[in-house]
C-alpha atoms as a PDB file:
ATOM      1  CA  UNK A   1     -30.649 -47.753   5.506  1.00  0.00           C
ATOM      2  CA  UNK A   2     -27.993 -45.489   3.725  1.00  0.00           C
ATOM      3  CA  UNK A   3     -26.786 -41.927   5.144  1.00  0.00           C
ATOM      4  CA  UNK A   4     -29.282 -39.908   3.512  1.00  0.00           C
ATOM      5  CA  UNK A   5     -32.250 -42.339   3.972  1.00  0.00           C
ATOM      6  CA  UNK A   6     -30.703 -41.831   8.376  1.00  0.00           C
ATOM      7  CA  UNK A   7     -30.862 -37.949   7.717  1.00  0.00           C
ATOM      8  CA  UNK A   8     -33.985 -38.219   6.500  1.00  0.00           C
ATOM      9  CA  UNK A   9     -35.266 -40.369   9.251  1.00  0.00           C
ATOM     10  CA  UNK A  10     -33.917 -37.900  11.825  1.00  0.00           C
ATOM     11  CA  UNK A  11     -35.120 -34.714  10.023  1.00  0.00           C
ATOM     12  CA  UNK A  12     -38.605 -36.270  10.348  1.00  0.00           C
ATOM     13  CA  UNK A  13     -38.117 -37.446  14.186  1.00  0.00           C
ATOM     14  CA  UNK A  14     -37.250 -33.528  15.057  1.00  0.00           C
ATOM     15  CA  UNK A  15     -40.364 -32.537  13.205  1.00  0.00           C
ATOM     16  CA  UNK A  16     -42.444 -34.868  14.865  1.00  0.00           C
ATOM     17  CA  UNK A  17     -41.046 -34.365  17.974  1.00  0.00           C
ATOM     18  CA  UNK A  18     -41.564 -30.435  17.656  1.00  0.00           C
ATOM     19  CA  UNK A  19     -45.303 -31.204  16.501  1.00  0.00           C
ATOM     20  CA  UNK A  20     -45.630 -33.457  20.091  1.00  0.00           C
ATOM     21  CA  UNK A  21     -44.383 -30.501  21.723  1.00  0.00           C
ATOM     22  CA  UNK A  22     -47.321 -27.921  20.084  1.00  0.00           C
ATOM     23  CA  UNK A  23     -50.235 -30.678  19.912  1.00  0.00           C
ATOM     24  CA  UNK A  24     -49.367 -33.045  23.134  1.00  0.00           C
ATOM     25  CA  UNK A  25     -52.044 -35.713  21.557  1.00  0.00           C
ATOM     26  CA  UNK A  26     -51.391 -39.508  22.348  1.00  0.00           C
ATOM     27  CA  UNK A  27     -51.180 -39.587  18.643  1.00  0.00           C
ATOM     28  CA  UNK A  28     -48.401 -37.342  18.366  1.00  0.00           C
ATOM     29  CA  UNK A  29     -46.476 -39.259  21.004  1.00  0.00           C
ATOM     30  CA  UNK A  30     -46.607 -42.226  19.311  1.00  0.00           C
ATOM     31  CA  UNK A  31     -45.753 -41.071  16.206  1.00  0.00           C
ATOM     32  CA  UNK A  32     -42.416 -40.174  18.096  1.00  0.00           C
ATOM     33  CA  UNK A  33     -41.897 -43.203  19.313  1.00  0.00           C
ATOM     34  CA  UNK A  34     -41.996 -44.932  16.200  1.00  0.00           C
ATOM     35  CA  UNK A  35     -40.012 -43.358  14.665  1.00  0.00           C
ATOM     36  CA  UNK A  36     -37.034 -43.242  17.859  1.00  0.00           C
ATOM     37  CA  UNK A  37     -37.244 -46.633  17.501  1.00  0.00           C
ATOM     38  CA  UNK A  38     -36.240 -46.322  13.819  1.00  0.00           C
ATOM     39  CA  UNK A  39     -33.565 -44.441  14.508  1.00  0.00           C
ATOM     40  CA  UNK A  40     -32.622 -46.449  17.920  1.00  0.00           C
ATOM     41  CA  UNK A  41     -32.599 -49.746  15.248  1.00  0.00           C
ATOM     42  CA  UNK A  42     -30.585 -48.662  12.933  1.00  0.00           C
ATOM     43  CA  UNK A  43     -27.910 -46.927  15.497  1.00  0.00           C
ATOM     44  CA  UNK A  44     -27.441 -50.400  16.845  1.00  0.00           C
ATOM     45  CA  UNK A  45     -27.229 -52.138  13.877  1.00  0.00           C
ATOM     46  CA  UNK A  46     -24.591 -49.632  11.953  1.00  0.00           C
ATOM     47  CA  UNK A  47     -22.989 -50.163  15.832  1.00  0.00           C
ATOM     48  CA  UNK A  48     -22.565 -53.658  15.411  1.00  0.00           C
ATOM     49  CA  UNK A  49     -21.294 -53.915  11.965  1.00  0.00           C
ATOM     50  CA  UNK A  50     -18.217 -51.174  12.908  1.00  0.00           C
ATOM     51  CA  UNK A  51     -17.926 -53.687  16.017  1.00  0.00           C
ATOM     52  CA  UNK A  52     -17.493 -56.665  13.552  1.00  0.00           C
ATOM     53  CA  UNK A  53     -15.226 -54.432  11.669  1.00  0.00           C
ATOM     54  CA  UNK A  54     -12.879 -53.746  14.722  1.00  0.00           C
ATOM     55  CA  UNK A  55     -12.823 -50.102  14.116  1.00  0.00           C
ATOM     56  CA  UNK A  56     -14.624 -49.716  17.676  1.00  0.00           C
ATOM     57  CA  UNK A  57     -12.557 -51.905  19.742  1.00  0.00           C
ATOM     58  CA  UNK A  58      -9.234 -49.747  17.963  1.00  0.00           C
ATOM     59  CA  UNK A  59     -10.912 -47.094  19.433  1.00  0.00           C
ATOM     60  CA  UNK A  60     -11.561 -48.148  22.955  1.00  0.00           C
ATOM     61  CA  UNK A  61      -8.026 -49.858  23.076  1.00  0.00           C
ATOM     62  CA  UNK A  62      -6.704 -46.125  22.433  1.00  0.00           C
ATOM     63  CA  UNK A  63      -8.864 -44.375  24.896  1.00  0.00           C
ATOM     64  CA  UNK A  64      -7.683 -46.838  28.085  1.00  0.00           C
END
């Protein structure tokens, strides 16, 4: 997933999320969840690649 394809992703989890909120219908929750997931998925696996890259652990070595 590139940056625009994650914005788009998350504009569409706030709009579902804000439907949830008007309908409450099982159908609406899921359709959250699925799409947190998504998002949850791809936030780990963007995490791990800047891990492999080091970038992270330059960070935490500067924030002890």
């Amino acid at each position: 997933m590139n940056s625009r394809e994650f914005f788009d992703a998350v504009v569409k989890l706030r709009e579902l999320q804000k439907s949830y909120i008007k309908v409450r219908t099982s159908t609406a929750l899921t359709a959250c969840k699925r799409q947190e997931k998504m998002i949850d998925e791809e936030i780990v696996r963007v995490k791990g690649k800047v891990e492999k890259d080091g970038q992270l652990r330059l960070l935490n070595s500067l924030q002890k």
